[in-house]
C-alpha atoms as a PDB file:
ATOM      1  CA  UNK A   1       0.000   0.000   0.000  1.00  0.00           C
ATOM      2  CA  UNK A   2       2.818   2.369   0.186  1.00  0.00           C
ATOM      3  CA  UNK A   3       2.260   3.376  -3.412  1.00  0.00           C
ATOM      4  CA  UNK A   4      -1.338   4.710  -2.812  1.00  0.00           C
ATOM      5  CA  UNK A   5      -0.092   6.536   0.040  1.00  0.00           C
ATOM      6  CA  UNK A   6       2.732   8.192  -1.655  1.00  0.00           C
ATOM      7  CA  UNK A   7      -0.518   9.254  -3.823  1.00  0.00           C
ATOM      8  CA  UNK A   8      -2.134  11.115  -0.799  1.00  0.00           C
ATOM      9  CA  UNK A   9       0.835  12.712  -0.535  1.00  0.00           C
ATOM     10  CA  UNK A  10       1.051  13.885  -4.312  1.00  0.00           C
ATOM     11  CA  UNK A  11      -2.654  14.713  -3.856  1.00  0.00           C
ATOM     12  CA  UNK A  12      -1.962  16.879  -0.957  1.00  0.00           C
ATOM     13  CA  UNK A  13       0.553  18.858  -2.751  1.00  0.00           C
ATOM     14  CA  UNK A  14      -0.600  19.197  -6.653  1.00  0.00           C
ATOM     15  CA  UNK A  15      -4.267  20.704  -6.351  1.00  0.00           C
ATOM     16  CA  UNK A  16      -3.935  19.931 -10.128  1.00  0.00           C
ATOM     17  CA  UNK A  17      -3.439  16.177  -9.559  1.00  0.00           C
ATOM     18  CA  UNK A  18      -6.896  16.212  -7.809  1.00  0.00           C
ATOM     19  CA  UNK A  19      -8.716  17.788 -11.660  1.00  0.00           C
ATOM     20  CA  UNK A  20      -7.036  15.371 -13.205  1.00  0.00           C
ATOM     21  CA  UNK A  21      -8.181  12.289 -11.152  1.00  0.00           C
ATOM     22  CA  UNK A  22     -11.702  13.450 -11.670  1.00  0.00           C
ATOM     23  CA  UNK A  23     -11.544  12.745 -15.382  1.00  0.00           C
ATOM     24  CA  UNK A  24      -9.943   9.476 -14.695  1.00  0.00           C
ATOM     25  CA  UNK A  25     -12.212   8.176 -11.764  1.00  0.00           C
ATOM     26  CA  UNK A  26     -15.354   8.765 -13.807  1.00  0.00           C
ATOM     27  CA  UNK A  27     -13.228   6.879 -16.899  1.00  0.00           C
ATOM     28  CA  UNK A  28     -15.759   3.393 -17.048  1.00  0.00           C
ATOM     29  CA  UNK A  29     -12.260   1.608 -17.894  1.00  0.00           C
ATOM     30  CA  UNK A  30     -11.082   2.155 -14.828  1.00  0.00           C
ATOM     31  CA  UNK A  31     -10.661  -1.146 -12.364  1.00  0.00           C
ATOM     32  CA  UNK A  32     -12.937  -0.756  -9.467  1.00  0.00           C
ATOM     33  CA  UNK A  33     -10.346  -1.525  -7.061  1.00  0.00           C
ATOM     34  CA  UNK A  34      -7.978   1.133  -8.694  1.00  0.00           C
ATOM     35  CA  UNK A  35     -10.703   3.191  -8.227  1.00  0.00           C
ATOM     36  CA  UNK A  36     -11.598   2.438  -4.368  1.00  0.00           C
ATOM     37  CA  UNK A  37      -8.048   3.031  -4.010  1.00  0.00           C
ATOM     38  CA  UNK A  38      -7.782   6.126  -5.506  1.00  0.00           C
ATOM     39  CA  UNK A  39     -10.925   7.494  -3.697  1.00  0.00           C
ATOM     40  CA  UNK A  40      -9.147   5.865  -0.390  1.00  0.00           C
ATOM     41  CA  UNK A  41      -6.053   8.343  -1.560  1.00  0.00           C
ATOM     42  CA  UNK A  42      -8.038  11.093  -1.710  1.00  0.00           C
ATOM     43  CA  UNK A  43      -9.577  11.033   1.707  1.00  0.00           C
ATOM     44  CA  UNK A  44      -6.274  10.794   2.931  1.00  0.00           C
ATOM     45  CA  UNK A  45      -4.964  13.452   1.732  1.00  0.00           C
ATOM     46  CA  UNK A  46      -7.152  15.120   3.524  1.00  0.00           C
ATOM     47  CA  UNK A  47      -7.115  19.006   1.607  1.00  0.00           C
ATOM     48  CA  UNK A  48     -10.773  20.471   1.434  1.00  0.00           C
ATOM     49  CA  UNK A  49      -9.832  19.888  -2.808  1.00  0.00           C
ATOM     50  CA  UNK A  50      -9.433  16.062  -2.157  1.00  0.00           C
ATOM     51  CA  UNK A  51     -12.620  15.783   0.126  1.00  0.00           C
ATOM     52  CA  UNK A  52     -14.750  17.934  -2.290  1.00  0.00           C
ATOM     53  CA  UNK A  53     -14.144  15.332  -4.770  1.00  0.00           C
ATOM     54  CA  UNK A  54     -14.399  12.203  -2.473  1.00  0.00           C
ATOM     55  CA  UNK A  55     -17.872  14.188  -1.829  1.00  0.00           C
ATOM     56  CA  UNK A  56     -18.983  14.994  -4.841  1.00  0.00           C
ATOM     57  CA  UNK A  57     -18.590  10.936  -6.592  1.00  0.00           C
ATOM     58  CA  UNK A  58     -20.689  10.262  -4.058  1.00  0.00           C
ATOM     59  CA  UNK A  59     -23.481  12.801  -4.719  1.00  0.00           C
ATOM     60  CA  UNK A  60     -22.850  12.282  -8.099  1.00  0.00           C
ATOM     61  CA  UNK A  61     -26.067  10.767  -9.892  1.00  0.00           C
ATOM     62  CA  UNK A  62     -24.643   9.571 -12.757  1.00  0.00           C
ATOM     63  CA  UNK A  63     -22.203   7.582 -11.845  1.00  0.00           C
ATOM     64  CA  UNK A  64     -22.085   4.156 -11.036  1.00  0.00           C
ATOM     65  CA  UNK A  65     -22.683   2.391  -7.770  1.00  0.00           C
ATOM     66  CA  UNK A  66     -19.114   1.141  -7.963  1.00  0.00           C
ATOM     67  CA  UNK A  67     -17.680   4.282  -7.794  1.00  0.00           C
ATOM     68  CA  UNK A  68     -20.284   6.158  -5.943  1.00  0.00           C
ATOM     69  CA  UNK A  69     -19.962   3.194  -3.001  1.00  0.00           C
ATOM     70  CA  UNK A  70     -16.224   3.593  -3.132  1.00  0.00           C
ATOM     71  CA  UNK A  71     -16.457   7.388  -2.366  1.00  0.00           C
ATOM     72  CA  UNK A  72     -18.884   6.049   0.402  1.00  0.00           C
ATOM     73  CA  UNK A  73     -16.289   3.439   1.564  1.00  0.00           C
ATOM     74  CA  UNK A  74     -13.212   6.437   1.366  1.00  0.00           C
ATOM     75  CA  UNK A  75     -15.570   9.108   4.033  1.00  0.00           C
ATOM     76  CA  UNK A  76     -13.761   6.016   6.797  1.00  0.00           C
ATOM     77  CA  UNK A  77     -10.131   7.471   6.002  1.00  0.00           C
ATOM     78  CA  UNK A  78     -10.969  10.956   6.204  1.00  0.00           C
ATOM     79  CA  UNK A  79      -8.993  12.154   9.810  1.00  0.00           C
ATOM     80  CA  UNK A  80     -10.073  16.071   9.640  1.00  0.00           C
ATOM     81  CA  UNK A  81     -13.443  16.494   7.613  1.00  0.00           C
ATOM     82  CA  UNK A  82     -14.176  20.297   6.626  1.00  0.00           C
ATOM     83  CA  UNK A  83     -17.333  21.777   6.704  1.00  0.00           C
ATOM     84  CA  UNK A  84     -18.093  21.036   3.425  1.00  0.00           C
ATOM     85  CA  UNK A  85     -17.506  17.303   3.563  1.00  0.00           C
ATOM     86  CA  UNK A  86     -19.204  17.259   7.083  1.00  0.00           C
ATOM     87  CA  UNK A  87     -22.232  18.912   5.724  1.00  0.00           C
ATOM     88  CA  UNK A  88     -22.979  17.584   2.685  1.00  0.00           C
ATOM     89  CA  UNK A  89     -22.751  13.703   4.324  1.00  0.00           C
ATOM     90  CA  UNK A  90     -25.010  15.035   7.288  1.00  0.00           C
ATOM     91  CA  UNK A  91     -27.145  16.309   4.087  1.00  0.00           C
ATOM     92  CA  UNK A  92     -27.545  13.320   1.545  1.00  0.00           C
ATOM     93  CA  UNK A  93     -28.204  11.077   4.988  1.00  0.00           C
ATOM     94  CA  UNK A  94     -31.033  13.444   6.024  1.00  0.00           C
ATOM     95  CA  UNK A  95     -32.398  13.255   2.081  1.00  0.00           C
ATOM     96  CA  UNK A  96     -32.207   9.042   2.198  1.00  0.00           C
ATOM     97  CA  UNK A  97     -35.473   7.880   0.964  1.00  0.00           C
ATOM     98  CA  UNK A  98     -34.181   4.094   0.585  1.00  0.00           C
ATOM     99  CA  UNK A  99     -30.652   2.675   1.877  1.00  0.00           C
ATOM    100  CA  UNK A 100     -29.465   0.511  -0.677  1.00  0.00           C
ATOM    101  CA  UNK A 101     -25.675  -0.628  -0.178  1.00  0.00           C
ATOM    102  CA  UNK A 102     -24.127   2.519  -0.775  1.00  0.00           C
ATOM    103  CA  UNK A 103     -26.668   4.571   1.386  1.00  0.00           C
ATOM    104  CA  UNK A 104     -25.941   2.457   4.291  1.00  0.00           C
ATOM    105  CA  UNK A 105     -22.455   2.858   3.891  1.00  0.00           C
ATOM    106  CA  UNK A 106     -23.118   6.666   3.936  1.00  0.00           C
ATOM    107  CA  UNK A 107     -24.707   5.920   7.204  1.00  0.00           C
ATOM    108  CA  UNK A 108     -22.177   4.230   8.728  1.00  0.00           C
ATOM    109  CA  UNK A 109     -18.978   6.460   7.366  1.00  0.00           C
ATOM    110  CA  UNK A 110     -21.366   9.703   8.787  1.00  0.00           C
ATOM    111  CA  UNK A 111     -20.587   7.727  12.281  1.00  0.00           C
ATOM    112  CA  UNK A 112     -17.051   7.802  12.050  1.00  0.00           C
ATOM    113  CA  UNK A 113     -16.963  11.055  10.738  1.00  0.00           C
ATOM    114  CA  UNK A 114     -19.043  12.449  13.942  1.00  0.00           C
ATOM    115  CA  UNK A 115     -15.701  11.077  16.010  1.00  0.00           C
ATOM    116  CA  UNK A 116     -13.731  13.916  14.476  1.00  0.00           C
ATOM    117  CA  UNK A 117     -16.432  16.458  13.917  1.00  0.00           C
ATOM    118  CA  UNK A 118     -15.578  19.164  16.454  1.00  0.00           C
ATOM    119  CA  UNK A 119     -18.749  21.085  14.889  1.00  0.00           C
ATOM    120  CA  UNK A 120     -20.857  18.585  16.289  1.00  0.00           C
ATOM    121  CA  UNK A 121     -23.051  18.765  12.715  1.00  0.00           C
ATOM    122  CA  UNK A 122     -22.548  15.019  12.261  1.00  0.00           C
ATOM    123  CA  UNK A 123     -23.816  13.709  15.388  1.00  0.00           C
ATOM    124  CA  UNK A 124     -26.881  16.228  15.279  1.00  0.00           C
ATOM    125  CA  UNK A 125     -27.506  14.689  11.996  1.00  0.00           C
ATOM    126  CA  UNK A 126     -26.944  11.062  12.863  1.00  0.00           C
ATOM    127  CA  UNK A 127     -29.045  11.592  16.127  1.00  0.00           C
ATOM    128  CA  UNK A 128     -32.042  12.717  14.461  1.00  0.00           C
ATOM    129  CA  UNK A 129     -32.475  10.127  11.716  1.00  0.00           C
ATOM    130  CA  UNK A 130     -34.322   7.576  14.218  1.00  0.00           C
ATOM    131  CA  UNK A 131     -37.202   8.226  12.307  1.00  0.00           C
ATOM    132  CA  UNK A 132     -36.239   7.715   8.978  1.00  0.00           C
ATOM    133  CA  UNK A 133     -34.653   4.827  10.262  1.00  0.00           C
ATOM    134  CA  UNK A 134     -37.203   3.477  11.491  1.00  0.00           C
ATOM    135  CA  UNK A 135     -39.356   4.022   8.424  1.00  0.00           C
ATOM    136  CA  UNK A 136     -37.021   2.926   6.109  1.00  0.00           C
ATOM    137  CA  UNK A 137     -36.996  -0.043   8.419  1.00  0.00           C
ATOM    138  CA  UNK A 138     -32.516   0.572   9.075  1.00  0.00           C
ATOM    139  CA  UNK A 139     -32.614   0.963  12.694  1.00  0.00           C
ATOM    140  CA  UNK A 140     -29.950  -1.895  12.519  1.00  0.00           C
ATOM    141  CA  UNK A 141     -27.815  -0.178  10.198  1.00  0.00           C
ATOM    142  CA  UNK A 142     -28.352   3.388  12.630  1.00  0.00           C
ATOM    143  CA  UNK A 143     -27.334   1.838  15.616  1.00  0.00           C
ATOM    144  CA  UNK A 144     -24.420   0.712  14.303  1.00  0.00           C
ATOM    145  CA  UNK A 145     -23.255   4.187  12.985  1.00  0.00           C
ATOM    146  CA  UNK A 146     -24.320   5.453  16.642  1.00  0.00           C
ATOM    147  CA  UNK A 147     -21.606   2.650  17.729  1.00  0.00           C
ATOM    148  CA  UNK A 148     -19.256   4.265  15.282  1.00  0.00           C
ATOM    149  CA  UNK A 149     -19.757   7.899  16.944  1.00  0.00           C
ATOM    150  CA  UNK A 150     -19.240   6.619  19.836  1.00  0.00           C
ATOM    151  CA  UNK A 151     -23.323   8.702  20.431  1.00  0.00           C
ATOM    152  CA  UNK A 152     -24.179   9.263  24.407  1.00  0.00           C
ATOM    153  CA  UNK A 153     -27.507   8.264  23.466  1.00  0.00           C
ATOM    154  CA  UNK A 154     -26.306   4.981  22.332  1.00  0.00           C
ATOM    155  CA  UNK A 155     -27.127   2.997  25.852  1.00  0.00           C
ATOM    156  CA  UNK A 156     -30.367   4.241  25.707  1.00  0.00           C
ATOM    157  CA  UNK A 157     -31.417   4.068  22.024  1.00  0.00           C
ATOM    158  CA  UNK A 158     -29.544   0.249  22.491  1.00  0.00           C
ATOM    159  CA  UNK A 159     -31.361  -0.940  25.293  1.00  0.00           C
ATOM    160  CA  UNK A 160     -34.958   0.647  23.315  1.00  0.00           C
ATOM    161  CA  UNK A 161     -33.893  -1.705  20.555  1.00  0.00           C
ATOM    162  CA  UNK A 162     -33.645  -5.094  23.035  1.00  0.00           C
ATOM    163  CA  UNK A 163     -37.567  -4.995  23.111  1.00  0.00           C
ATOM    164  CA  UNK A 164     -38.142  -4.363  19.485  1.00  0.00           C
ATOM    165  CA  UNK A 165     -40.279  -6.721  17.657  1.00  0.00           C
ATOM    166  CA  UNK A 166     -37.551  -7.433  14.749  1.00  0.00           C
ATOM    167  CA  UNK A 167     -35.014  -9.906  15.053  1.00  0.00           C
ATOM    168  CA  UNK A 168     -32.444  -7.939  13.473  1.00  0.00           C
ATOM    169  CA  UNK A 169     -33.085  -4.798  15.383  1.00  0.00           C
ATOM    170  CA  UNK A 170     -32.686  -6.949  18.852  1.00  0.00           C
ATOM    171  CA  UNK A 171     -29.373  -8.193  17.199  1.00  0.00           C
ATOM    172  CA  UNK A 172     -28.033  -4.702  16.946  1.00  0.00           C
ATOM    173  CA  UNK A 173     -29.125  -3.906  19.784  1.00  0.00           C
ATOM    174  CA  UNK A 174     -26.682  -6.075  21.374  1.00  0.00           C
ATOM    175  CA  UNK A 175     -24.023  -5.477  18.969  1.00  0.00           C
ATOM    176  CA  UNK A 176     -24.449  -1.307  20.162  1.00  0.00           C
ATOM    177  CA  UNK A 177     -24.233  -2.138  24.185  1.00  0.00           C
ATOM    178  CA  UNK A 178     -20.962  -3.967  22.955  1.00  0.00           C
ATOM    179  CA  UNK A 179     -19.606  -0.587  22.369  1.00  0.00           C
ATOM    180  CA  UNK A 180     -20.940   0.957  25.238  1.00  0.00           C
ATOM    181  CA  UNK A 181     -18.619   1.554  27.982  1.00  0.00           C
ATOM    182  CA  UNK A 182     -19.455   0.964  31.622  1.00  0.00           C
ATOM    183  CA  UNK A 183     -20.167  -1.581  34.427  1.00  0.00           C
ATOM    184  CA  UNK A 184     -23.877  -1.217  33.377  1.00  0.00           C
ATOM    185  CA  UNK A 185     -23.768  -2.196  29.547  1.00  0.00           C
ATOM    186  CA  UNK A 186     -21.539  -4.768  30.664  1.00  0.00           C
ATOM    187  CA  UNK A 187     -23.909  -6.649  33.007  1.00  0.00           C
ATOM    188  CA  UNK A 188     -26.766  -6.251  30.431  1.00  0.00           C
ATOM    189  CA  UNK A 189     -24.192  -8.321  28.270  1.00  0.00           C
ATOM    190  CA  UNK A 190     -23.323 -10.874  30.653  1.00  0.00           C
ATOM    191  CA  UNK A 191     -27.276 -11.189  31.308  1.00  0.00           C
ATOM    192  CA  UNK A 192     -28.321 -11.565  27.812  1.00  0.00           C
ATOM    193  CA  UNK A 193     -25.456 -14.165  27.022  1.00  0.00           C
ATOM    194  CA  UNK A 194     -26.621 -16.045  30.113  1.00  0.00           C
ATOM    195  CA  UNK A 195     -30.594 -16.217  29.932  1.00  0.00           C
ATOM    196  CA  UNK A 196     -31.605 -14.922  26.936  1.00  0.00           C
ATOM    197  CA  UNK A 197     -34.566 -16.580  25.134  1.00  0.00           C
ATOM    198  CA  UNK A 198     -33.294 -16.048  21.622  1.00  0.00           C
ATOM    199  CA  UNK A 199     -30.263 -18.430  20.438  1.00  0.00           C
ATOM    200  CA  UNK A 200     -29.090 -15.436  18.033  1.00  0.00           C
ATOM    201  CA  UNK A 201     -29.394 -12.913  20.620  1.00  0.00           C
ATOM    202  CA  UNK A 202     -27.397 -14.825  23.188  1.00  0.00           C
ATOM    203  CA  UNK A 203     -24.705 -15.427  20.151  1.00  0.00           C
ATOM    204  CA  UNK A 204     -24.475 -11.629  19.771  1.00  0.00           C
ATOM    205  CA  UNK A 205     -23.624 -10.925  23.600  1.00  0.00           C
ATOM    206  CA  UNK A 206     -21.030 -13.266  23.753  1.00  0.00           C
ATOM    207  CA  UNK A 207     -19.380 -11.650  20.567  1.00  0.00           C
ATOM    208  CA  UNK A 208     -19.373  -7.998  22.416  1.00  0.00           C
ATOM    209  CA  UNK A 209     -18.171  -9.802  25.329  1.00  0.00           C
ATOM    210  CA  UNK A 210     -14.735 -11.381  23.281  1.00  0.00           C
ATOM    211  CA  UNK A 211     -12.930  -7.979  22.990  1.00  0.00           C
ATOM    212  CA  UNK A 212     -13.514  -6.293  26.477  1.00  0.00           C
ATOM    213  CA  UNK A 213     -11.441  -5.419  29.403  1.00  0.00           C
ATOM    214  CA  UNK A 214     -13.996  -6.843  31.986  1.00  0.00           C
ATOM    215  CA  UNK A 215     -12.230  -9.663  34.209  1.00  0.00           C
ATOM    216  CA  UNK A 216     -15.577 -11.403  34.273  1.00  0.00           C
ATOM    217  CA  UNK A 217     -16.123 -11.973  30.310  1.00  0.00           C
ATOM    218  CA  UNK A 218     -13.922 -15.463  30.463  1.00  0.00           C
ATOM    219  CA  UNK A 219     -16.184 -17.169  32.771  1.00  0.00           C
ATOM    220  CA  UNK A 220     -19.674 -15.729  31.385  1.00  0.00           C
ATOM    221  CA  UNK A 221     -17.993 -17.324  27.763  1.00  0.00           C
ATOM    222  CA  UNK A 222     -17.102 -20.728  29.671  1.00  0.00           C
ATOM    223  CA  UNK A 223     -20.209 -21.242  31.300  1.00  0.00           C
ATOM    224  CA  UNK A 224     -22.137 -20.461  28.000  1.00  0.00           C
ATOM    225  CA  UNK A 225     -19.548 -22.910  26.041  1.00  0.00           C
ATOM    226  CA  UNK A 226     -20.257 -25.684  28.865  1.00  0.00           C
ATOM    227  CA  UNK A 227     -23.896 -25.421  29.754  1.00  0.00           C
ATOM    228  CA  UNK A 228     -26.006 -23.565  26.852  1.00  0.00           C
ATOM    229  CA  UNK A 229     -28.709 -25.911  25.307  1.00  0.00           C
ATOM    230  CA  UNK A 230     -27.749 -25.048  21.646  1.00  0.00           C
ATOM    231  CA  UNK A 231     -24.815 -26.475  20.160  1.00  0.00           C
ATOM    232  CA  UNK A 232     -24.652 -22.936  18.172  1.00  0.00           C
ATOM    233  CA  UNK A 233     -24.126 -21.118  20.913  1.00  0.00           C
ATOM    234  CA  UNK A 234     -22.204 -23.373  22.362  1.00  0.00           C
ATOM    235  CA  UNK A 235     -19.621 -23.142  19.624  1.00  0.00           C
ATOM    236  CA  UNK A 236     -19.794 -18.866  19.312  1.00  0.00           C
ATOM    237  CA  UNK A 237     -18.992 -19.019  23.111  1.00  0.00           C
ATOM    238  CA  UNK A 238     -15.409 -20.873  22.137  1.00  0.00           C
ATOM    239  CA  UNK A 239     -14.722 -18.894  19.414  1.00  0.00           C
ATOM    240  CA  UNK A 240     -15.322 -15.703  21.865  1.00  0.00           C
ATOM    241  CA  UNK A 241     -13.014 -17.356  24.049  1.00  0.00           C
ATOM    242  CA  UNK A 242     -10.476 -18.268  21.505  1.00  0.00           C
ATOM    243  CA  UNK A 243      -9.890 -14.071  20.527  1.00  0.00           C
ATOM    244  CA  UNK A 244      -9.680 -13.537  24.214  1.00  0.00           C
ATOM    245  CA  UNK A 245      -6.824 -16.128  24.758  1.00  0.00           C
ATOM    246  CA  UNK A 246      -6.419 -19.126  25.743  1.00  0.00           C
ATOM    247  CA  UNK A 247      -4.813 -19.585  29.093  1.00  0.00           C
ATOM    248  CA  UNK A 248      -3.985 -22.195  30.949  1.00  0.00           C
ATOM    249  CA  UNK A 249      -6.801 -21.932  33.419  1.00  0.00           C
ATOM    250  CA  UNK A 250      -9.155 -23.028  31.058  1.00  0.00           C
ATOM    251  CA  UNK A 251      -7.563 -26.156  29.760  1.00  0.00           C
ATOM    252  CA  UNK A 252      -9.831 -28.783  32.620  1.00  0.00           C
ATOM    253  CA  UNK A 253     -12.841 -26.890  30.905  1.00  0.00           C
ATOM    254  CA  UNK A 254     -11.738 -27.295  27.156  1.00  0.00           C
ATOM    255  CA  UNK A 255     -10.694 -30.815  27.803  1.00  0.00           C
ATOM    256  CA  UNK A 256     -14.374 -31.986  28.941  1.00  0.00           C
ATOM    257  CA  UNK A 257     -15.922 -29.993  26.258  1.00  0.00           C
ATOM    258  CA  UNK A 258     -13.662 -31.823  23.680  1.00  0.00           C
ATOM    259  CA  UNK A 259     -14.124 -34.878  25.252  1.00  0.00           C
ATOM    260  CA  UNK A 260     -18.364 -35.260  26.765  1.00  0.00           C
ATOM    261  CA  UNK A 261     -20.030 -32.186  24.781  1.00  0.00           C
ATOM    262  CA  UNK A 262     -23.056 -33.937  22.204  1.00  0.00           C
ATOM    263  CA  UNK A 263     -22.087 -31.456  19.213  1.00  0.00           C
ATOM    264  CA  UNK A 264     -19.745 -32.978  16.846  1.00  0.00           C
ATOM    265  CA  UNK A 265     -18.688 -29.334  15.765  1.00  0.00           C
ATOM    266  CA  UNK A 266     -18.142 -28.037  19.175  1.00  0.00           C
ATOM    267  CA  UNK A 267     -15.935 -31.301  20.365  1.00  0.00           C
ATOM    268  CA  UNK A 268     -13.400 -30.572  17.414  1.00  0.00           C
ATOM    269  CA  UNK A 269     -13.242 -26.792  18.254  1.00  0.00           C
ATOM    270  CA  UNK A 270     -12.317 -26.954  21.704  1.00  0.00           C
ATOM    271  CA  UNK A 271      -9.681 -30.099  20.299  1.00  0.00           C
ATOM    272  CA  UNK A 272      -8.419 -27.996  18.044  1.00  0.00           C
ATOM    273  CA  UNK A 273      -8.236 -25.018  20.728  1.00  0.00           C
ATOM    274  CA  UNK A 274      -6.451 -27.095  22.835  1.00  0.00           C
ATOM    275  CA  UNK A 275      -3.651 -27.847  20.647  1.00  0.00           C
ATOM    276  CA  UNK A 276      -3.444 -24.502  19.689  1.00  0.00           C
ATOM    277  CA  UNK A 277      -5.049 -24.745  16.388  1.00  0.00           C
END
């Protein structure tokens, strides 16, 4: 990658570079990954030139999804978004009237760009969309950018979607207390992983549970890997376990599971965990 970045540094120099690559990024012979990385280079770069363009391939109608969801995909690289970048993301997420792939991924980069938004324009904008979420039936996809702005709504908004009707709204749900920091999001975690009705559900808390600090997350992801009725479960609580680390502490557990549990699947994983595999 050291070539493409040696581009963001010729972008951030030679404002002419930047016209240029506008003729050539709209080319239809151009590789799509060339392309993404090109758009990738320009967010990097970081000038207001190089994010006005980034900005307007996205907003551009006639182009191609390709190319439209790579400027989408580039908004994650920008550091230090002007105004202009800033406002016109905040602006084509209020306009969404569907949220095909690259509209979600407008969603989601308007997250990370509310991280480095000192205006605070972003996180307005992301904040108020619950309703257009919710009609346009992507309150999964907006909790997920709330995760990604790191929102101080997010524990409440998260714990809202725990009770809603759709599966996949539960789900991130879950997935948005994982980001939530705190004694409180983590024993709504450790609950849900434990005695949750939903096999899925259950699946998703032990997931949030894998990267955290907490001292307690080994022994909620053991218990779940010895004792949950689904084999499915069963087998997401290893894997948890497994990007934790395995330590020697856990080896009397592993060796039952490879040895007693009724799952073919889940016998060979904690085998295979044992040995290091």
């Amino acid at each position: 990658m050291a070539a493409w970045d040696d581009a963001s540094w010729l972008l951030r120099l030679d404002p002419q570079a930047i016209a240029d690559l506008r003729e050539l990024l709209v080319d239809p012979s151009l590789d799509p990954k060339a392309q993404s990385l090109w758009l990738s280079a320009l967010a990097k770069a970081g000038t207001p030139e190089a994010q006005s363009l980034v900005l307007a391939m996205l907003e551009d109608a006639r182009a191609g999804e390709s190319l439209r969801g790579g400027a989408a995909a580039a908004l994650f690289d920008v550091v230090a978004p002007t105004a202009e970048l800033t406002g016109g993301v905040a602006a084509h997420v209020a306009a969404l009237k569907s949220l095909g792939p690259v509209e979600s991924g407008t969603l989601l980069a308007l997250g990370s760009i509310a991280r480095c938004d000192d205006s605070a324009q972003a996180i307005a904008a992301l904040e108020s969309f619950g309703d257009t979420a919710r009609r346009l039936d992507a309150e999964d996809f907006w909790l997920d950018a709330l995760a990604n702005a790191r929102s101080h709504r997010l524990d409440a908004i998260a714990r809202r979607a725990l009770d809603d009707p759709r599966e996949h709204v539960r789900e991130a749900g879950v997935r948005a207390l994982g980001q939530v920091e705190g004694e409180g999001s983590f024993a709504a975690l450790r609950e849900i992983a434990a005695s949750h009705a939903e096999p899925r559900l259950r699946c998703a808390a032990l997931q949030q549970l894998a990267p955290g600090p907490e001292a307690g997350s080994d022994e909620v992801l053991l218990a779940a890997a010895e004792a949950d009725r689904d084999p499915f479960v069963r087998k997401s609580a290893l894997i948890a376990l497994a990007r934790r680390g395995i330590h020697a502490v856990h080896r009397t557990a592993l060796e039952r599971l490879a040895q007693q549990d009724a799952d073919d699947a889940v016998r060979a994983l904690a085998q295979r965990m044992l040995h290091g595999r």
